[in-house]
C-alpha atoms as a PDB file:
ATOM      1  CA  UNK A   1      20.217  24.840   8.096  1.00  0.00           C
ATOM      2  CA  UNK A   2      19.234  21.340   8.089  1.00  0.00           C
ATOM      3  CA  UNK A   3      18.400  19.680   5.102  1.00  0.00           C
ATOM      4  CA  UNK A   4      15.344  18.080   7.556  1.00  0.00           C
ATOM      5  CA  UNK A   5      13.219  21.111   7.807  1.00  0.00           C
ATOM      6  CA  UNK A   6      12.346  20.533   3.833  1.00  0.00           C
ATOM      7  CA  UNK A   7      10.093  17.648   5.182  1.00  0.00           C
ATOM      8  CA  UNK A   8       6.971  18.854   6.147  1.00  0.00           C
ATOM      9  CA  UNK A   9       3.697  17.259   7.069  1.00  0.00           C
ATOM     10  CA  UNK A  10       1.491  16.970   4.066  1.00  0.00           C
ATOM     11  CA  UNK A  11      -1.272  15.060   4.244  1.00  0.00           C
ATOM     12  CA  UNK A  12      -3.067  13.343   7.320  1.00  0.00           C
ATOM     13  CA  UNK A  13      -5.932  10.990   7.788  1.00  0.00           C
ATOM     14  CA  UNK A  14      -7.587  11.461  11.336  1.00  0.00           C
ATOM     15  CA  UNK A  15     -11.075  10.177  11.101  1.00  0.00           C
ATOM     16  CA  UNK A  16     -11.541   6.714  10.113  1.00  0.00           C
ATOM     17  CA  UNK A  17     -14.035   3.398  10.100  1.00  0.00           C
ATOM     18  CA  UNK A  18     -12.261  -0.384   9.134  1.00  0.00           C
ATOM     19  CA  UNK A  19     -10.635  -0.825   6.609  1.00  0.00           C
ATOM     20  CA  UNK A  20      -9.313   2.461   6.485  1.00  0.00           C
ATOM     21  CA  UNK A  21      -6.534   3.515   9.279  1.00  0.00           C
ATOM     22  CA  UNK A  22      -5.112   6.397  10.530  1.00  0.00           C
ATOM     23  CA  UNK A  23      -2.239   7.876   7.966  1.00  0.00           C
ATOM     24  CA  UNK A  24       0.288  10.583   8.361  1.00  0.00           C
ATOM     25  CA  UNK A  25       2.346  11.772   4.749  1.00  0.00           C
ATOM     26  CA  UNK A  26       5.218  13.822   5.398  1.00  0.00           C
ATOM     27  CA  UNK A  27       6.620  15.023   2.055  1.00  0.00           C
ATOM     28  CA  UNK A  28      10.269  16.043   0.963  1.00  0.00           C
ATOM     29  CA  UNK A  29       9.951  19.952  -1.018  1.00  0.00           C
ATOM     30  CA  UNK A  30      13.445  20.075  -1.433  1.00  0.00           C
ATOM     31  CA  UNK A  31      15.675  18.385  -4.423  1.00  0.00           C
ATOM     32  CA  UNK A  32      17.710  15.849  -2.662  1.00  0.00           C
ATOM     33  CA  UNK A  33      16.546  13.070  -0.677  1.00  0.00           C
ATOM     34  CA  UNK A  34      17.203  13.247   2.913  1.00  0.00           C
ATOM     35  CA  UNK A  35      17.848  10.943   6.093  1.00  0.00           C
ATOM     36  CA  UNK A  36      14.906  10.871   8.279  1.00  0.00           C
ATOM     37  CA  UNK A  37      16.443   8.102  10.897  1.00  0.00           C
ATOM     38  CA  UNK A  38      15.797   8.867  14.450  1.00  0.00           C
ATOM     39  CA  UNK A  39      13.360  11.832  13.265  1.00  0.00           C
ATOM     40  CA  UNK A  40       9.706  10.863  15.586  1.00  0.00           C
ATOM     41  CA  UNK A  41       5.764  11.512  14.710  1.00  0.00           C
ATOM     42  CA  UNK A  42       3.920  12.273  18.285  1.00  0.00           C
ATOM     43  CA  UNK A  43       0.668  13.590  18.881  1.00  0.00           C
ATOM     44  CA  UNK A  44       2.339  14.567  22.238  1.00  0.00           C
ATOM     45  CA  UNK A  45       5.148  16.849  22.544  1.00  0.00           C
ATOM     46  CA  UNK A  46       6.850  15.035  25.505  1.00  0.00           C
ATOM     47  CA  UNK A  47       6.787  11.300  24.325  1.00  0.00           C
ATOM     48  CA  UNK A  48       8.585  10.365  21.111  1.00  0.00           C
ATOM     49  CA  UNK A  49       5.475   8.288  20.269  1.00  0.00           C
ATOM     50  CA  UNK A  50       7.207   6.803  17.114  1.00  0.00           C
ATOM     51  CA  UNK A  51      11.152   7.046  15.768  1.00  0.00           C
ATOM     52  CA  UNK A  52      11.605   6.388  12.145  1.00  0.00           C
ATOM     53  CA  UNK A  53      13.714   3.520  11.713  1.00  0.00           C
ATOM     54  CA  UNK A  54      17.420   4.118  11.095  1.00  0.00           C
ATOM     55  CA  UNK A  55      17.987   4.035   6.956  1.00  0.00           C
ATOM     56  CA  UNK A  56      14.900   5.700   6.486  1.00  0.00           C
ATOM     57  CA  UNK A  57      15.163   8.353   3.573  1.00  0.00           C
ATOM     58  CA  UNK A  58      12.534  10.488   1.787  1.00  0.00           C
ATOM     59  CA  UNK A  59      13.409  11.019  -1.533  1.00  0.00           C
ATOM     60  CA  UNK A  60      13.517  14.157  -3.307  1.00  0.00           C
ATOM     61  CA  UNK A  61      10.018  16.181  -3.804  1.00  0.00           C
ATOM     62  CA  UNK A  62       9.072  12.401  -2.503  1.00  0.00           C
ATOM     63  CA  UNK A  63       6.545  11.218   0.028  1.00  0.00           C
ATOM     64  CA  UNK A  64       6.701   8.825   2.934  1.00  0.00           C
ATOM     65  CA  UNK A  65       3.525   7.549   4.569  1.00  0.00           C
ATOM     66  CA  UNK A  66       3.165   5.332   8.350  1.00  0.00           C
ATOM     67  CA  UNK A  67      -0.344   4.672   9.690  1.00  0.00           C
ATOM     68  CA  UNK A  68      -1.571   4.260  13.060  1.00  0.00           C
ATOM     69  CA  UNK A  69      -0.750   0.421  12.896  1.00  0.00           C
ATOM     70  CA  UNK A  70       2.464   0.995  11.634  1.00  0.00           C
ATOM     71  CA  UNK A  71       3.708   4.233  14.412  1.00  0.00           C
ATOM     72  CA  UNK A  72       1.919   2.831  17.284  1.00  0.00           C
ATOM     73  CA  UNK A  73      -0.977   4.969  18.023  1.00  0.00           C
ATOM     74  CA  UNK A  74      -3.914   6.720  16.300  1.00  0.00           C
ATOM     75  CA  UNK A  75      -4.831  10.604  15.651  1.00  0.00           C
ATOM     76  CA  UNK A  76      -8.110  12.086  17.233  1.00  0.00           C
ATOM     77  CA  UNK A  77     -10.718  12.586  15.433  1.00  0.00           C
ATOM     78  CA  UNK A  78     -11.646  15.308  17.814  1.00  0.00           C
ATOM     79  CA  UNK A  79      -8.720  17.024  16.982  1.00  0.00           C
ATOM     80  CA  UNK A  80      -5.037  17.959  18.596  1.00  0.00           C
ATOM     81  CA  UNK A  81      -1.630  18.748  17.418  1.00  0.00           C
ATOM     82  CA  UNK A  82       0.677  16.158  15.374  1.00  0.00           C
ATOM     83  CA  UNK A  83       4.463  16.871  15.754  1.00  0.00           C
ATOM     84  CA  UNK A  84       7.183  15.974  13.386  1.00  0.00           C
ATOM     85  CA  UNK A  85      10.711  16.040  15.602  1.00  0.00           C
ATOM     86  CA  UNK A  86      14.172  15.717  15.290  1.00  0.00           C
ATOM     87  CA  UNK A  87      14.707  14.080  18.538  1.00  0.00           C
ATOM     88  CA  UNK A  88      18.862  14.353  18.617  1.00  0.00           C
ATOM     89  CA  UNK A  89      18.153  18.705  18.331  1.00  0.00           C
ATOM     90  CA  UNK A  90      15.538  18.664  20.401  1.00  0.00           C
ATOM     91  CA  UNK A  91      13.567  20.253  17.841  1.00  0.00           C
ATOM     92  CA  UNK A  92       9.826  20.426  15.948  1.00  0.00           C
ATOM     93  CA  UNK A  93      10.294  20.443  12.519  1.00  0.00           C
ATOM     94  CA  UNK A  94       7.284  20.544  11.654  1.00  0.00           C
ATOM     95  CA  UNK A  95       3.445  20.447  13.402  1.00  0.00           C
ATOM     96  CA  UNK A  96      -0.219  20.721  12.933  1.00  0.00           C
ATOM     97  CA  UNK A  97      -2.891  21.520  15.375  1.00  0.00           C
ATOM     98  CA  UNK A  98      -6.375  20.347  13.828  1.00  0.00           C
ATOM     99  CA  UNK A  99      -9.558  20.113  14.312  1.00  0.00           C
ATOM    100  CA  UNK A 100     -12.828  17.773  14.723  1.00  0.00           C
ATOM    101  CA  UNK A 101     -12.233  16.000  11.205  1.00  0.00           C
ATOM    102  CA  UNK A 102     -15.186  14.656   8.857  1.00  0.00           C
ATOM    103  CA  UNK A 103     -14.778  10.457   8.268  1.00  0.00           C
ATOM    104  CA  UNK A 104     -12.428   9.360   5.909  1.00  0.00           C
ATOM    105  CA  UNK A 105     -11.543  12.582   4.648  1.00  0.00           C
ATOM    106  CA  UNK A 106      -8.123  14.087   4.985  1.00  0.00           C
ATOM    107  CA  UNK A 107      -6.496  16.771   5.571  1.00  0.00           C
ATOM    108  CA  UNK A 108      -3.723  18.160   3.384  1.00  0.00           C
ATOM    109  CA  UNK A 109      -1.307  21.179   2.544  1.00  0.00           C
ATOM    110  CA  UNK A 110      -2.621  22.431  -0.952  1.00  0.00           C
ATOM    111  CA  UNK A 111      -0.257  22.527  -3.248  1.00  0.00           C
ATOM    112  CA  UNK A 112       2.202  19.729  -1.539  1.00  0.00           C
ATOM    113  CA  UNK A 113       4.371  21.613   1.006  1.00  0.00           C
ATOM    114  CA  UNK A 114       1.875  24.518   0.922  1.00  0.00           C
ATOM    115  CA  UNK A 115       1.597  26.694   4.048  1.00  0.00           C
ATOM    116  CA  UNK A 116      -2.435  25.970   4.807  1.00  0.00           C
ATOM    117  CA  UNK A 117      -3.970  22.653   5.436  1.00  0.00           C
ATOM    118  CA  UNK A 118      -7.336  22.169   3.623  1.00  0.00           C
ATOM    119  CA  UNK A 119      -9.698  19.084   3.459  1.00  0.00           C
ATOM    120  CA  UNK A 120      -8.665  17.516   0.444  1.00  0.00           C
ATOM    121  CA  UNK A 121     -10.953  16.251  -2.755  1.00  0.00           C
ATOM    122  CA  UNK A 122      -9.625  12.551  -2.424  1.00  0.00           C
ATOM    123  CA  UNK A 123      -7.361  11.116  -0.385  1.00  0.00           C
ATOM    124  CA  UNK A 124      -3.844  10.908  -2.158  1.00  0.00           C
ATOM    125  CA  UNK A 125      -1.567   9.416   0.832  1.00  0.00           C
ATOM    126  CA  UNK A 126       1.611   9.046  -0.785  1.00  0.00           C
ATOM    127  CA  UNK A 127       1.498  11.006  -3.800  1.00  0.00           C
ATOM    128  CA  UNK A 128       0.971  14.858  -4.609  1.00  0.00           C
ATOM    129  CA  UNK A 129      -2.112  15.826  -2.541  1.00  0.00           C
ATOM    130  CA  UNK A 130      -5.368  16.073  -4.669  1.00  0.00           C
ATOM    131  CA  UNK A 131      -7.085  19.678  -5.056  1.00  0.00           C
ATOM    132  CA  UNK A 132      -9.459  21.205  -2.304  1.00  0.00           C
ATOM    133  CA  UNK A 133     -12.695  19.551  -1.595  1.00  0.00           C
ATOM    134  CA  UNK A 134     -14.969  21.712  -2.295  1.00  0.00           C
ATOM    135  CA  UNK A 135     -18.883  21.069  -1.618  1.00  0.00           C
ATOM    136  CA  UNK A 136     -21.861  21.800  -3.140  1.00  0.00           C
ATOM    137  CA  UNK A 137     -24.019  22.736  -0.148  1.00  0.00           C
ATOM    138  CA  UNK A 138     -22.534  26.123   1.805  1.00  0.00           C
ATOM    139  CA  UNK A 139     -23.664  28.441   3.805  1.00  0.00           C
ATOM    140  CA  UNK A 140     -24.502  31.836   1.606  1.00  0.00           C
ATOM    141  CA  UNK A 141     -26.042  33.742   4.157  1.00  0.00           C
ATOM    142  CA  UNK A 142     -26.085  34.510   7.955  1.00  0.00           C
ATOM    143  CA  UNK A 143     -28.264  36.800  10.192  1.00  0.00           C
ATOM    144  CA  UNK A 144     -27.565  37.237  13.296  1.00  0.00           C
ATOM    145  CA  UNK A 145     -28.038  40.249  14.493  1.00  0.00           C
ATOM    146  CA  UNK A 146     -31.499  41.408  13.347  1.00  0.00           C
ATOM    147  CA  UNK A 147     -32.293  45.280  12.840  1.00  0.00           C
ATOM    148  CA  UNK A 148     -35.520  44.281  15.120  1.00  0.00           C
ATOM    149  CA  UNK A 149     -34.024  43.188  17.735  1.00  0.00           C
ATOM    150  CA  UNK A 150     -36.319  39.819  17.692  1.00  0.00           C
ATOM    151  CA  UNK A 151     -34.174  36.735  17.900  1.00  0.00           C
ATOM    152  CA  UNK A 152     -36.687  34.773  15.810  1.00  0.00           C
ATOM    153  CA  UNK A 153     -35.509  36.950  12.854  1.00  0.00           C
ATOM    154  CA  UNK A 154     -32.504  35.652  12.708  1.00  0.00           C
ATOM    155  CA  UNK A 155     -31.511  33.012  10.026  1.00  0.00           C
ATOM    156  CA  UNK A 156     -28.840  30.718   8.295  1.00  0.00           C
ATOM    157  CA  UNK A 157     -29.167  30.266   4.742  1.00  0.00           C
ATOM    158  CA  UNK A 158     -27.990  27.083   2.882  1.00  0.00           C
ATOM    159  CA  UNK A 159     -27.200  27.328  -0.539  1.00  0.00           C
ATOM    160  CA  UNK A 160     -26.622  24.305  -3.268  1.00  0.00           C
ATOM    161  CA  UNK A 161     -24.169  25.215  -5.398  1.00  0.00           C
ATOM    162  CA  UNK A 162     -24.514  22.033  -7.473  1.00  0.00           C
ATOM    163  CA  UNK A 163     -26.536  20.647 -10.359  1.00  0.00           C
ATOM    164  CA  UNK A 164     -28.125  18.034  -8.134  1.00  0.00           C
ATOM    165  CA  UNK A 165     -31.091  18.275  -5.352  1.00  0.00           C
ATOM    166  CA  UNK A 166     -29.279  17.388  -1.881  1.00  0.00           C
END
């Protein structure tokens, strides 16, 4: 095996306002540091959008960050699928299909090089990921499908979980 599929996608950034940019963190889980040169971050899977620069190396359990300024073009904050490649295999290392994403928060694997991808409690591009972001207000309770039959009976219930009024 490679020693490039210990480089994951960690943490991403996909819904900004000036100053704040577009960000992509891939992260190194393995112990050694490895050569990324030639590797590419694309949003589509048929244009090697941007090639890391040849001497580029993540070291180990390190992190390596490029914004939208720096690879060329920016995420959507609508959603679609990031891709990390090795370009000379012809191979995804590494992807994530997301979601419409909230402004300025992002998105990261929880802990670093964790399977899942949750919205994180600060943003901690290029260093271990923060915890989840968890928020006071949630929904507790859902009907919708009333015993009567009467649409108006149905209802969402919002719940503050907090020590504050919202």
């Amino acid at each position: 095996p490679s020693p490039l599929r210990s480089v994951v996608i960690s943490e991403f950034l996909a819904h900004t306002d000036p100053p704040l940019v577009d960000t992509v963190e891939l992260y190194n889980h393995s112990n050694q540091a490895v050569d990324l040169s030639g590797c590419v971050l694309t949003d589509d899977p048929n244009t090697n959008k941007f090639v890391l620069p040849s001497g580029t190396s993540i070291p180990a359990r390190g992190f390596l960050i490029y914004d939208e300024t720096q690879m060329g073009f920016a995420l959507s904050a609508a959603g679609e699928t990031l891709y990390f490649k090795n370009p000379s295999l012809s191979r995804v290392l590494d992807a994530v299909r997301f979601e419409a994403q909230a402004n300025g928060v992002s998105m990261g694997r929880y802990p670093d090089g964790a399977a899942d991808f949750y919205p994180m409690a600060t943003r901690t591009l290029g260093t271990s990921n923060s915890g989840i972001g968890i928020h006071d207000i949630v929904i507790n309770e859902i009907m919708f499908d009333p015993i009567s039959g009467n649409s108006d009976d149905e209802y969402v219930e919002l719940y503050n979980r907090g020590a504050n009024p919202v």
